[in-house]
Protein backbone atom coordinates (compact mmCIF):
# COMPACT_ATOMS: atom_id res chain seq x y z
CA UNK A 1 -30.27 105.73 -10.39
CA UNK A 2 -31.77 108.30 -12.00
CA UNK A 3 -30.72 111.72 -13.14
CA UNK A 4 -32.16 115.22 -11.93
CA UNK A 5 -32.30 115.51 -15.76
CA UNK A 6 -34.10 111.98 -16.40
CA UNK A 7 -36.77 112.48 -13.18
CA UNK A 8 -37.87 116.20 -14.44
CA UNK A 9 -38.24 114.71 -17.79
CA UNK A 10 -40.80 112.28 -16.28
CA UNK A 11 -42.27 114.95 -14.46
CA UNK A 12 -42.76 117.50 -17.44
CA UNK A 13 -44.67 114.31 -19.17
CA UNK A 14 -47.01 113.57 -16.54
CA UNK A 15 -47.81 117.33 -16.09
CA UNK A 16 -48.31 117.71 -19.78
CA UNK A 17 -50.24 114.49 -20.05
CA UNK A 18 -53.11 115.71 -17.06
CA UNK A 19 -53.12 119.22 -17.40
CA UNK A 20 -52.19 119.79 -21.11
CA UNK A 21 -49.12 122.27 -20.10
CA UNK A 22 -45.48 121.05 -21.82
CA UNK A 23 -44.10 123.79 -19.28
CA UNK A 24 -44.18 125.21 -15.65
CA UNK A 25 -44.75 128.82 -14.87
CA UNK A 26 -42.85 130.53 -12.11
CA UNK A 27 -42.72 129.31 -9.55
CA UNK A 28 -44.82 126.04 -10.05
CA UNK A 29 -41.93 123.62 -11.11
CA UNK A 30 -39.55 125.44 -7.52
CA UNK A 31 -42.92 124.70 -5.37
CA UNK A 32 -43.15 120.86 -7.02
CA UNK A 33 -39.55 120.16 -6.94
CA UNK A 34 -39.90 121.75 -2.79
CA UNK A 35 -42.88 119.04 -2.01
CA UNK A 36 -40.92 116.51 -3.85
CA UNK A 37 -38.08 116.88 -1.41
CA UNK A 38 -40.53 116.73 1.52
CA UNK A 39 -39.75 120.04 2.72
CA UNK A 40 -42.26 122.58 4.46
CA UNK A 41 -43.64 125.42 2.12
CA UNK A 42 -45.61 129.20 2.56
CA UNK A 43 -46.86 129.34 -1.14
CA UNK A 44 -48.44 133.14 -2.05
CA UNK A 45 -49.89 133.19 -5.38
CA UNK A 46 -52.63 135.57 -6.89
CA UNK A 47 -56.00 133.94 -7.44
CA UNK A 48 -55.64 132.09 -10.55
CA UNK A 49 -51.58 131.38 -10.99
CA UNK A 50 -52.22 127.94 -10.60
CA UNK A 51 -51.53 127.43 -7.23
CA UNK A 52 -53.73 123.90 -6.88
CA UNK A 53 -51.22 122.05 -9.49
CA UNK A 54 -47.89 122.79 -7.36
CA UNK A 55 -49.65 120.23 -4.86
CA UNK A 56 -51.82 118.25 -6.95
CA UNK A 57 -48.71 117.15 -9.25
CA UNK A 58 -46.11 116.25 -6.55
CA UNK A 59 -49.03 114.06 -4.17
CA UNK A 60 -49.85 112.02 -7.52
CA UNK A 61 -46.07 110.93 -8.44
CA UNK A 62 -45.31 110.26 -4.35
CA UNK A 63 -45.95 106.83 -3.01
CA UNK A 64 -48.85 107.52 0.15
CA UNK A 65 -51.37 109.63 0.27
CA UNK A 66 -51.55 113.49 0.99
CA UNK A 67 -54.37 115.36 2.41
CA UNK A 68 -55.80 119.00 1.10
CA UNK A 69 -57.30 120.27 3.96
CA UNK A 70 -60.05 122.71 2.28
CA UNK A 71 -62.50 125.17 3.95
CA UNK A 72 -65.68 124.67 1.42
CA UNK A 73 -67.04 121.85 -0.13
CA UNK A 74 -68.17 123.56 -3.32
CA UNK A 75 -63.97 124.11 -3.49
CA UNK A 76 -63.23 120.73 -2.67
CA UNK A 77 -66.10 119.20 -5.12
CA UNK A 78 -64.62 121.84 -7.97
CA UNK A 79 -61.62 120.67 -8.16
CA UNK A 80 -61.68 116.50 -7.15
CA UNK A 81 -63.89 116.95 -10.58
CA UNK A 82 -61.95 117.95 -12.33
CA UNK A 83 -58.76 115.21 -11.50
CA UNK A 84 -61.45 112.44 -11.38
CA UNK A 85 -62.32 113.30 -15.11
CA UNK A 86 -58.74 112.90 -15.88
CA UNK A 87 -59.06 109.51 -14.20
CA UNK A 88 -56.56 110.28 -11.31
CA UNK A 89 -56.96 108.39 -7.81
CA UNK A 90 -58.26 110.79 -5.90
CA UNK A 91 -61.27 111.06 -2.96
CA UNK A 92 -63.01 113.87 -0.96
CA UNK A 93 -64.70 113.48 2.37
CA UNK A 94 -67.39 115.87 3.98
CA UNK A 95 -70.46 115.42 5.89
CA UNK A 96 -72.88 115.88 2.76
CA UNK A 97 -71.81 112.64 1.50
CA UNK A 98 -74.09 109.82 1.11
CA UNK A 99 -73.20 106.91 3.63
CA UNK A 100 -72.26 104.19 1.05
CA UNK A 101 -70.07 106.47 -1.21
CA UNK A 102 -68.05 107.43 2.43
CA UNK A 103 -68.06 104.00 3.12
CA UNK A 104 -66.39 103.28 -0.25
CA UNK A 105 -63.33 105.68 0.08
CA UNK A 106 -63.09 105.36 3.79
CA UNK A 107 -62.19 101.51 1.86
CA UNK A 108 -59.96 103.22 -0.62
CA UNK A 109 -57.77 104.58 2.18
CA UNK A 110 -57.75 101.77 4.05
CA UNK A 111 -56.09 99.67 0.92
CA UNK A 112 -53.76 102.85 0.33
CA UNK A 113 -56.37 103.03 -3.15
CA UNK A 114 -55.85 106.83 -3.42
CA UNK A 115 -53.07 109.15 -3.62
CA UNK A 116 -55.21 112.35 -2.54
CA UNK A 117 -57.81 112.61 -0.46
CA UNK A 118 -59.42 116.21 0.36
CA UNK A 119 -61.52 117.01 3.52
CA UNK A 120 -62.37 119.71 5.54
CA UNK A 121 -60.68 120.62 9.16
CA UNK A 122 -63.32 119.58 10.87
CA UNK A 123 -63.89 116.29 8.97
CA UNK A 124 -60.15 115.50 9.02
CA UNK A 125 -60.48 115.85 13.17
CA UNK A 126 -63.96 113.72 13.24
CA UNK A 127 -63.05 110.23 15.67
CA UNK A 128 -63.91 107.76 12.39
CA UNK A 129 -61.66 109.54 10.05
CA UNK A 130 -58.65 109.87 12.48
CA UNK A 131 -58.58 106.70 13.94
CA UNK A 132 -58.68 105.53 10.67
CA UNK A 133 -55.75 108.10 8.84
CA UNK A 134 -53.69 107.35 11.93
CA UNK A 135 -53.14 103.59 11.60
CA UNK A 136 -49.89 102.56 11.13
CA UNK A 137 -49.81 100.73 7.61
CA UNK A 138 -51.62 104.31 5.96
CA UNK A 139 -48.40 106.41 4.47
CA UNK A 140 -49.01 109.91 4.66
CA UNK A 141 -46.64 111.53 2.92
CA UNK A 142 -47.82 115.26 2.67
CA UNK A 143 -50.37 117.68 4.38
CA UNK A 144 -51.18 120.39 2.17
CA UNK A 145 -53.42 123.73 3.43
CA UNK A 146 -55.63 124.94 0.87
CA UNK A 147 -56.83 128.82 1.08
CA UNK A 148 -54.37 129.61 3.93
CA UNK A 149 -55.74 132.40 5.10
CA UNK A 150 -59.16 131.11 6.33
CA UNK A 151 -56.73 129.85 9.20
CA UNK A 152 -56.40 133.68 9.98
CA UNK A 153 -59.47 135.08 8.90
CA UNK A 154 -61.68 132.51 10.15
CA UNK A 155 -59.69 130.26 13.27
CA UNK A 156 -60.89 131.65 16.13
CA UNK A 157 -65.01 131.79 16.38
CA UNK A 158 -66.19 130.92 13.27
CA UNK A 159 -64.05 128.05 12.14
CA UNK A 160 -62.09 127.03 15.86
CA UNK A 161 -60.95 123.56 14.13
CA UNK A 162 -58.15 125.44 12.70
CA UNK A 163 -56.35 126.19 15.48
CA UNK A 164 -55.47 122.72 15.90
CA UNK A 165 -54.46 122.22 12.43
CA UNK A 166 -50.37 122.62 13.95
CA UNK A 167 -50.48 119.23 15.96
CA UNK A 168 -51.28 117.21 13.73
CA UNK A 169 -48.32 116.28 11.96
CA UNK A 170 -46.75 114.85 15.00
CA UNK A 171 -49.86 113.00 16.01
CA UNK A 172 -49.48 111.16 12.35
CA UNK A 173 -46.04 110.82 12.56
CA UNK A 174 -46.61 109.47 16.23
CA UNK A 175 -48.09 106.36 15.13
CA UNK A 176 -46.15 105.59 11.62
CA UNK A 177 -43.08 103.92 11.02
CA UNK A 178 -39.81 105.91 12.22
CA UNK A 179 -38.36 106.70 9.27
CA UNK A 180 -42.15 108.28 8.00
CA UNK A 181 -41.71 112.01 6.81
CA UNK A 182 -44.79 114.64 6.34
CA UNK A 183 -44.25 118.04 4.65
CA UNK A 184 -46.55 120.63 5.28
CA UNK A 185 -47.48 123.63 2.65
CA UNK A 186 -50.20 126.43 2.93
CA UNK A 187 -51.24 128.20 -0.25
CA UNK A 188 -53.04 131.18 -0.05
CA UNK A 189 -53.56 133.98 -2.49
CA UNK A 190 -53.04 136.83 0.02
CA UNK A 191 -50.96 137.27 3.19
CA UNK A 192 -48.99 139.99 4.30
CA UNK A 193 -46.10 139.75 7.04
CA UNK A 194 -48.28 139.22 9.98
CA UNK A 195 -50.63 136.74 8.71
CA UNK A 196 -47.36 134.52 7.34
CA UNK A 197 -46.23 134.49 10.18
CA UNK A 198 -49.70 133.27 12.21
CA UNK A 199 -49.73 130.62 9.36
CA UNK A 200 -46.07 129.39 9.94
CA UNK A 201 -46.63 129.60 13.90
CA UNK A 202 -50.17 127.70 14.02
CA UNK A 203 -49.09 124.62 11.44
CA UNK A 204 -45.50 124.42 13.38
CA UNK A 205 -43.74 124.69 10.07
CA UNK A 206 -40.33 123.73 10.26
CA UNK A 207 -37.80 126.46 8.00
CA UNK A 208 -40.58 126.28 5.66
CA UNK A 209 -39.40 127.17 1.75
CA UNK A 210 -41.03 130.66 1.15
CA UNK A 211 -42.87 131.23 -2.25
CA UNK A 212 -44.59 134.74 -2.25
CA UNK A 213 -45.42 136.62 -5.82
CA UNK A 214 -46.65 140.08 -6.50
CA UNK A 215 -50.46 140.66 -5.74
CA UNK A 216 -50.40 143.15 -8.38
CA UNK A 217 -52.69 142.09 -11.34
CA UNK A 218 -52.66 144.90 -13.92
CA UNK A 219 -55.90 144.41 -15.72
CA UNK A 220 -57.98 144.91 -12.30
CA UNK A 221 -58.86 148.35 -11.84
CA UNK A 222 -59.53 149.81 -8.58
CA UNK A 223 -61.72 152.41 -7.40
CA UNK A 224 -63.77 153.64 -4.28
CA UNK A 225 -66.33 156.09 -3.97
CA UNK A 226 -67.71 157.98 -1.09
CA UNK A 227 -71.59 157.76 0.02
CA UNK A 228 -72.95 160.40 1.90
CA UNK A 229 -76.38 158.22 2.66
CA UNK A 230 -77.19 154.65 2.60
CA UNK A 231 -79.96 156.22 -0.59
CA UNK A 232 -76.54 156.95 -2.27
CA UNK A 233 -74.98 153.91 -1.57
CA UNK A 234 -77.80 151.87 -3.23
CA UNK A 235 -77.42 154.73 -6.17
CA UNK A 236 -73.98 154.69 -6.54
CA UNK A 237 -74.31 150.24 -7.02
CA UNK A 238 -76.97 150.72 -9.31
CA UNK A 239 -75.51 153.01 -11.37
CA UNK A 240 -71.91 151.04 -11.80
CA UNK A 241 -74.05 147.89 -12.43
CA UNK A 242 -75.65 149.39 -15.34
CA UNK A 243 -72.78 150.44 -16.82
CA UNK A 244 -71.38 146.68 -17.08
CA UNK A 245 -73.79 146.03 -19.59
CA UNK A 246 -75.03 142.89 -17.99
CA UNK A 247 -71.80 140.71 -17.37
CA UNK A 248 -70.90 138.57 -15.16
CA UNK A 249 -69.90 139.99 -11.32
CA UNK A 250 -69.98 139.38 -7.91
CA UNK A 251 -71.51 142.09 -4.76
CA UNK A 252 -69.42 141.57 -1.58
CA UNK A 253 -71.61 142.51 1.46
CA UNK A 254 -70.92 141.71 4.88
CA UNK A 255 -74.28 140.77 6.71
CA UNK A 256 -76.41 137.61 5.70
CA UNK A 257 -79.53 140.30 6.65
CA UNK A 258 -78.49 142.81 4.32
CA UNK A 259 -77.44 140.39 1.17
CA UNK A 260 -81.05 139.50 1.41
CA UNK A 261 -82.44 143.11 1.82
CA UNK A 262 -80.16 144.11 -1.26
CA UNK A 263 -80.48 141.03 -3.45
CA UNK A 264 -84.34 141.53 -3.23
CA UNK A 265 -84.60 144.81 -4.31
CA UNK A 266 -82.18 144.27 -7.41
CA UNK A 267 -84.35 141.32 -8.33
CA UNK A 268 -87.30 143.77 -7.96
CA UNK A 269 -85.33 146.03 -10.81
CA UNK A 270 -85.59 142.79 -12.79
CA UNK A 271 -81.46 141.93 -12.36
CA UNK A 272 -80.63 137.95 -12.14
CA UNK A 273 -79.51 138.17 -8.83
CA UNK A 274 -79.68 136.09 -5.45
CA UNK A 275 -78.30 136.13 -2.08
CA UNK A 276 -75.88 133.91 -0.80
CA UNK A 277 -74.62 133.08 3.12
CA UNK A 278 -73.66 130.76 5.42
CA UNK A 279 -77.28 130.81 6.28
CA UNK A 280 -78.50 128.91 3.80
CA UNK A 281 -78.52 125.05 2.54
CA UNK A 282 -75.44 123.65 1.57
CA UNK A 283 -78.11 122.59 -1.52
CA UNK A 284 -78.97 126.12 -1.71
CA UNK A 285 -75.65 127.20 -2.11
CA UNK A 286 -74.45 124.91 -4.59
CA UNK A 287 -77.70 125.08 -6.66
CA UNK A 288 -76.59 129.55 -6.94
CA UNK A 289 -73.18 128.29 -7.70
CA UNK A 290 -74.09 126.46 -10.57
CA UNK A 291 -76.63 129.32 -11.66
CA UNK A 292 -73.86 131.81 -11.56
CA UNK A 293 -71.42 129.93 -13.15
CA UNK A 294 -73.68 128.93 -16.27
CA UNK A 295 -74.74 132.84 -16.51
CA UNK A 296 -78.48 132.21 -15.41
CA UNK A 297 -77.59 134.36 -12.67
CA UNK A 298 -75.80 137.78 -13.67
CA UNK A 299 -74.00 137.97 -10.32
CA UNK A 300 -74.73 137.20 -6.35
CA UNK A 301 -75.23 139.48 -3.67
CA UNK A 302 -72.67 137.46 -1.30
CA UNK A 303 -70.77 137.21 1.85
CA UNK A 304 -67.37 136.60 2.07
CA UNK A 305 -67.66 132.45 1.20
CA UNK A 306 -68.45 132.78 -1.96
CA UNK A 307 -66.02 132.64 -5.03
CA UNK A 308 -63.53 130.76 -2.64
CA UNK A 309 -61.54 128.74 -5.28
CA UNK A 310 -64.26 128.76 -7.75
CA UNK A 311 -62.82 129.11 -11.61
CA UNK A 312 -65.30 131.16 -13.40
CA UNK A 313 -62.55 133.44 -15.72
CA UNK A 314 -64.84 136.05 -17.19
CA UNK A 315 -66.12 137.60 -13.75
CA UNK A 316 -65.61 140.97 -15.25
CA UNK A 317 -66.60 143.67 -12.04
CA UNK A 318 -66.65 143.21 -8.74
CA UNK A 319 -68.25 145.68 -6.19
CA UNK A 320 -67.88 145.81 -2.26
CA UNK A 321 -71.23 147.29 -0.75
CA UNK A 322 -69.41 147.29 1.95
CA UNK A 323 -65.62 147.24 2.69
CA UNK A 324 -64.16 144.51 4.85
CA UNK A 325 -62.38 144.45 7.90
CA UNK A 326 -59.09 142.91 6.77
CA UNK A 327 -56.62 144.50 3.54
CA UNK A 328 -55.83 140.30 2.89
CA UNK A 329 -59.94 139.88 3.01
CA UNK A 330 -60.47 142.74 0.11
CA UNK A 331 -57.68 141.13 -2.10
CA UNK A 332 -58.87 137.97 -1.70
CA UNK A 333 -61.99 138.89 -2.68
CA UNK A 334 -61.45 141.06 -6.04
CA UNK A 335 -59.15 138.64 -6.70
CA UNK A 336 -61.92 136.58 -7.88
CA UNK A 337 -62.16 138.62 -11.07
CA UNK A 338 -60.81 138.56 -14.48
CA UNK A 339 -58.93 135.43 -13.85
CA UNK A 340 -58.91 135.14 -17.79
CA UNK A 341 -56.52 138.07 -17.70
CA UNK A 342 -59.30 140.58 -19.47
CA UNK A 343 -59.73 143.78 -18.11
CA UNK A 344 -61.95 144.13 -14.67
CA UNK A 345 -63.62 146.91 -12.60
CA UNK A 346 -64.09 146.67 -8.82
CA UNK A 347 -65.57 149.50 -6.66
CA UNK A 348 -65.66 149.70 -3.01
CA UNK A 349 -68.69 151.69 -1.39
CA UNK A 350 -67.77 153.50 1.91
CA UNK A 351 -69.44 156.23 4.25
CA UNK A 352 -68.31 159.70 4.92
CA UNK A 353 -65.39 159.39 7.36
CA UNK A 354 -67.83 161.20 10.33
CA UNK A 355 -70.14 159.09 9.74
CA UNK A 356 -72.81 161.56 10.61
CA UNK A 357 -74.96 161.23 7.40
CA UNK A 358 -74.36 157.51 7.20
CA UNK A 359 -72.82 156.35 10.50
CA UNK A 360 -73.42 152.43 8.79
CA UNK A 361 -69.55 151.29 8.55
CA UNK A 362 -68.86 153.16 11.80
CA UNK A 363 -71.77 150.97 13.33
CA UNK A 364 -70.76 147.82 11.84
CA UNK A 365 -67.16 148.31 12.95
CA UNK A 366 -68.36 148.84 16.43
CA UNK A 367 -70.14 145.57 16.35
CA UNK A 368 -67.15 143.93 15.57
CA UNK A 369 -64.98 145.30 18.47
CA UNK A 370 -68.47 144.27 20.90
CA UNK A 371 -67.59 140.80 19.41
CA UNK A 372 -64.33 141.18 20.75
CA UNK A 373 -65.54 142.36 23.76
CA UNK A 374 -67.71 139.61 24.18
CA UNK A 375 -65.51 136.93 23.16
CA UNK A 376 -62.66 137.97 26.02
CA UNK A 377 -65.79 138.03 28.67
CA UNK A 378 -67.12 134.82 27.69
CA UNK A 379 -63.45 133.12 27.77
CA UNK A 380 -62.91 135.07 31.12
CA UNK A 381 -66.10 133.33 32.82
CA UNK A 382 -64.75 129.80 31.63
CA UNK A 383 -61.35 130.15 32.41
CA UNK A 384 -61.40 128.78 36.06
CA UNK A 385 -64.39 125.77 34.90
CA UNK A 386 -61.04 124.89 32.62
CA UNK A 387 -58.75 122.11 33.73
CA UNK A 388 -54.94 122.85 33.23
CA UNK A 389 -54.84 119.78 30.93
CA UNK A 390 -58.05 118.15 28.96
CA UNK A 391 -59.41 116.60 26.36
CA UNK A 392 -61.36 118.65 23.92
CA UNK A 393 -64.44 116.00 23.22
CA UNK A 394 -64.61 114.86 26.82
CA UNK A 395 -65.09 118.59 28.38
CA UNK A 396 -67.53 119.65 25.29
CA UNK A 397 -70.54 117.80 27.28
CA UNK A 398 -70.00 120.45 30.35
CA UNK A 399 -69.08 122.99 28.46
CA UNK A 400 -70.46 123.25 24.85
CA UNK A 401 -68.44 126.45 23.25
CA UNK A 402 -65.68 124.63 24.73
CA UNK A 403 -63.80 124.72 20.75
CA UNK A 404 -64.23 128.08 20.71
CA UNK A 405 -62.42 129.16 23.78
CA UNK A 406 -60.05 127.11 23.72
CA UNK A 407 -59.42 128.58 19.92
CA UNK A 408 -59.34 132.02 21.42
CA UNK A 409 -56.69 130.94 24.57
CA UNK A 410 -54.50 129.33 21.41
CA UNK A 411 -54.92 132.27 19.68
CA UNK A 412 -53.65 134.68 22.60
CA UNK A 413 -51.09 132.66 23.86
CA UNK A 414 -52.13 130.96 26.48
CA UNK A 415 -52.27 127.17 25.77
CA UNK A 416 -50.16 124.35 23.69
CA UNK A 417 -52.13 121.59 21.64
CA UNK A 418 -50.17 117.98 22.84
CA UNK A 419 -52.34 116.59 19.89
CA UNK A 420 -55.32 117.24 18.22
CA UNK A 421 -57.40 116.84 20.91
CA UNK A 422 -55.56 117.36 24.03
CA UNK A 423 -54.10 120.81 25.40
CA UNK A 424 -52.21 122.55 27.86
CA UNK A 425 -52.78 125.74 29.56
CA UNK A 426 -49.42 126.84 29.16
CA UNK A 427 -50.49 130.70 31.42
CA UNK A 428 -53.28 132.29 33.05
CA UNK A 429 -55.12 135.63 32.19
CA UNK A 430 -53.80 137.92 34.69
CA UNK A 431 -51.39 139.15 31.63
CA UNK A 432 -53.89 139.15 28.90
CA UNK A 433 -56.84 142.93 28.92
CA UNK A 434 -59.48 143.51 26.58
CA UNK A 435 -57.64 146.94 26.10
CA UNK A 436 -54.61 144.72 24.08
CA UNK A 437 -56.56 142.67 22.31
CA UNK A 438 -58.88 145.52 20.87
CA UNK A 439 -55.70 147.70 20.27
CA UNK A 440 -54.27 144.62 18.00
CA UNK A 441 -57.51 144.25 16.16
CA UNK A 442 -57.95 147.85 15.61
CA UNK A 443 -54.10 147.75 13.99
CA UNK A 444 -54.98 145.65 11.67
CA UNK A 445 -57.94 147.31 10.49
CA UNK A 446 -56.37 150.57 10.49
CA UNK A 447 -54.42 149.23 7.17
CA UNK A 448 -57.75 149.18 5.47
CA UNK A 449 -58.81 152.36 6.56
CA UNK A 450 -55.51 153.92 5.31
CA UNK A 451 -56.04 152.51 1.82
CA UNK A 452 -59.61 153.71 1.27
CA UNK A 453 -58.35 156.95 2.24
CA UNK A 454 -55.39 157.31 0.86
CA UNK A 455 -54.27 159.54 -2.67
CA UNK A 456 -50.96 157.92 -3.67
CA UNK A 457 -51.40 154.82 -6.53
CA UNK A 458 -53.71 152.13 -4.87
CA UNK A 459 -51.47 149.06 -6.10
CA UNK A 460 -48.63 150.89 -4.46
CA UNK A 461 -50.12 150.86 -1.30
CA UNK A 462 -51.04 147.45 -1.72
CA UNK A 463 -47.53 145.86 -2.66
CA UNK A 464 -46.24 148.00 0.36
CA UNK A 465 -48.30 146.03 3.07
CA UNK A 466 -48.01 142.79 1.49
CA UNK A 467 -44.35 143.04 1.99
CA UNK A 468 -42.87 144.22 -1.87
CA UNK A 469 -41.45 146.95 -0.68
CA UNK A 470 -38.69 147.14 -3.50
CA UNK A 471 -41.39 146.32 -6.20
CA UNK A 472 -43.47 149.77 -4.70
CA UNK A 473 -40.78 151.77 -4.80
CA UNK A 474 -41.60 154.53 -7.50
CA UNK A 475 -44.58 152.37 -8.40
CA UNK A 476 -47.46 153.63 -10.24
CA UNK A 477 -50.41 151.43 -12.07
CA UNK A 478 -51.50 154.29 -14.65
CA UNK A 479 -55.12 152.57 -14.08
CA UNK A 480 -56.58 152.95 -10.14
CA UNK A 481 -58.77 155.84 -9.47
CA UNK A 482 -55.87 157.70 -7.91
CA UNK A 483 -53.84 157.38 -10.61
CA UNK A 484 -56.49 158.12 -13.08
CA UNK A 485 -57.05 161.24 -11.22
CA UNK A 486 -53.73 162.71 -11.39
């Protein structure tokens, strides 16, 4: 039998051996040694503490296989790359693969060939790949959640496979052996107290090991500027642009329409720009990811997508035409600069607080809430069409947005996932108003209305909501606009 001593020594090799490191940084080797032991883990890193490894390096010395469940394909592609080129079993599965090379590691499973496979929710949850991951001789040893927080920011309408993310663990472990164990861990560079606990909740995590470090980065400065009109808006991102002296950077906007109305008129000023959005080609996409990350592009005029997991380390600015709805969303995304620890400017554009000069974030906020709005009417028309207990694929043909209300009802409460596939309306409507769910919604984006306007240090305010209260305390960055200021 071995000693803790003996196994860790074995461990350090193969890390240093793949990824060149002869040592962890905190907390890689607690979150390894956690997934080792099979237990559930919440894992909160900043973009670019090498979050991916804590997983990667436990699922290749386990027996079985363990599956990344990623949201993007240029994520997944980015980083089975780079463990193939170290010649490490490992297999990704989406819906832009050619037939024969699915065919090949549908094979691989099937002879227990590979020890990690990533996929997408909605790939993991296609009939040929779970009839095939649920047969009995396939050990599963691990289901790991990459990028976290898409299962708050995006599980309801715009990604509804995510919702039923949380049954599938005991669906697995339904058909396996008895003595079969799968540990669960979401990673995720952002989530504050709310969202943690949405993420524990949806994936049923059972006294799940919590791993949550400081957001604070100090070599990204913050700043956000006023615009009285949308002239000055365009004035104010022209202006910071040129004063990056043509480096690498990334414009957050949050309408497909208007990264195309933007990106055209900086390509008019003769910048190396383009738009990017869930619009476009998945060949599209990927052919202005490559541009961007070989510098034929200076930066992309993007939605929020973009950047997700990508490693490009000199992204030195990042601006937001636009600021998002969510604090976690903002984070996320300036996050995706200076991950090579050099100093980074990010700005964040916003209209008067009237709104009477540029009533433009006041309008799009508004649309959001109508979403809402809609959303809880469209649910509300279904609900009685709904049988108290169905199967997802067999009531799609009847009703088609069946995925996303039933997303929705999971979200509010109101029904239990037996598997994957099957639910249970668990209560009716009658307790649920539009008035509650708006009044949640508008909490949470209150947070990011109280940090554009506030006056105290902007890290401060950050580490407060993200739950470092003690770390705030008295806590000043020397290197935000506020503090700049004073």
């Amino acid at each position: 039998m071995e000693t803790e001593n003996e196994q860790w020594f074995k461990i350090r090799q193969a890390f240093e051996k793949n990824w060149g490191y002869k040592d962890f940084r905190h907390p890689q080797k607690e979150v390894v040694n956690c997934l080792l032991k099979e237990q559930d883990a919440l894992v909160i890193m900043p973009t670019g503490g090498g979050k991916s490894v804590c997983f990667q390096l436990p699922a290749l010395l386990k027996k079985g296989l363990t599956l990344v469940i990623s949201p993007l394909v240029a994520l997944m592609e980015n980083q089975v790359n780079d463990l193939q080129l170290k010649q490490l079993p490992v297999e990704l599965l989406h819906n832009e693969i050619p037939r024969q090379q699915r065919k090949k590691t549908l094979d691989k499973i099937n002879k227990q060939q590979i020890r990690l496979l990533y996929l997408s929710p909605e790939t993991l949850l296609s009939p040929p790949v779970w009839k095939l991951l649920i047969q009995p001789h396939i050990e599963i040893n691990g289901l790991i959640l990459d990028e976290a927080h898409c299962l708050v920011q995006w599980g309801e309408t715009f990604r509804p496979t995510y919702s039923r993310l949380g049954a599938v663990r005991q669906a697995l472990l339904n058909n396996k052996t008895v003595n079969q164990k799968i540990a669960i861990a979401a990673f995720t560079a952002t989530a504050n107290l709310k969202s943690q606990d949405i993420i524990k909740s949806s994936l049923q995590l059972k006294n799940p090991q919590i791993f949550s470090i400081s957001p604070y980065r100090n070599n990204l400065n913050l700043a956000i500027k006023i615009t009285w009109t949308s002239r000055c808006r365009n004035h104010q991102l022209l202006n910071f642009i040129k004063r990056q002296q043509r480096q690498s950077g990334l414009v957050y906007i949050r309408s497909r329409k208007e990264s195309e109305k933007v990106s055209q008129w900086l390509q008019e000023l003769n910048y190396k720009v383009a738009a990017y959005h869930a619009g476009l080609s998945a060949l599209e996409r990927r052919k202005i990811e490559d541009q961007w990350l070989q510098d034929k592009l200076q930066f992309v005029v993007c939605t929020s997508a973009f950047g997700l997991g990508i490693n490009k380390p000199d992204v030195r600015w990042i601006v937001h035409y636009q600021s998002p709805f969510l604090l976690s969303e903002y984070l996320q995304e300036i996050g995706r600069g200076g991950r090579d620890g050099k100093k980074t400017n990010t700005l964040t554009l916003i209209s008067e607080p009237t709104g009477w000069l540029d009533p433009s974030d006041q309008q799009r906020n508004q649309y959001f809430l109508q979403q809402l709005q809609k959303n809880y009417q469209q649910v509300k028309h279904y609900f009685k069409q709904i049988p108290k207990q169905g199967n997802i694929i067999n009531i799609k043909q009847e009703i088609p947005k069946i995925e996303i209300i039933l997303s929705l009802l999971y979200r509010w409460g109101k029904i239990k996932w037996i598997d994957p596939f099957n639910y249970e309306l668990t209560s009716d409507l009658s307790s649920l108003s539009i008035s509650q769910i708006l009044k949640i919604s508008q909490q949470e984006s209150q947070q990011m209305k109280q940090y554009l306007m506030t006056r105290a240090c902007r890290w401060q305010y950050l580490l407060k909501v993200f739950g470092f209260t003690k770390e705030a305390k008295g806590f000043k960055c020397g290197h935000c606009d506020n503090c700049l200021r004073k």
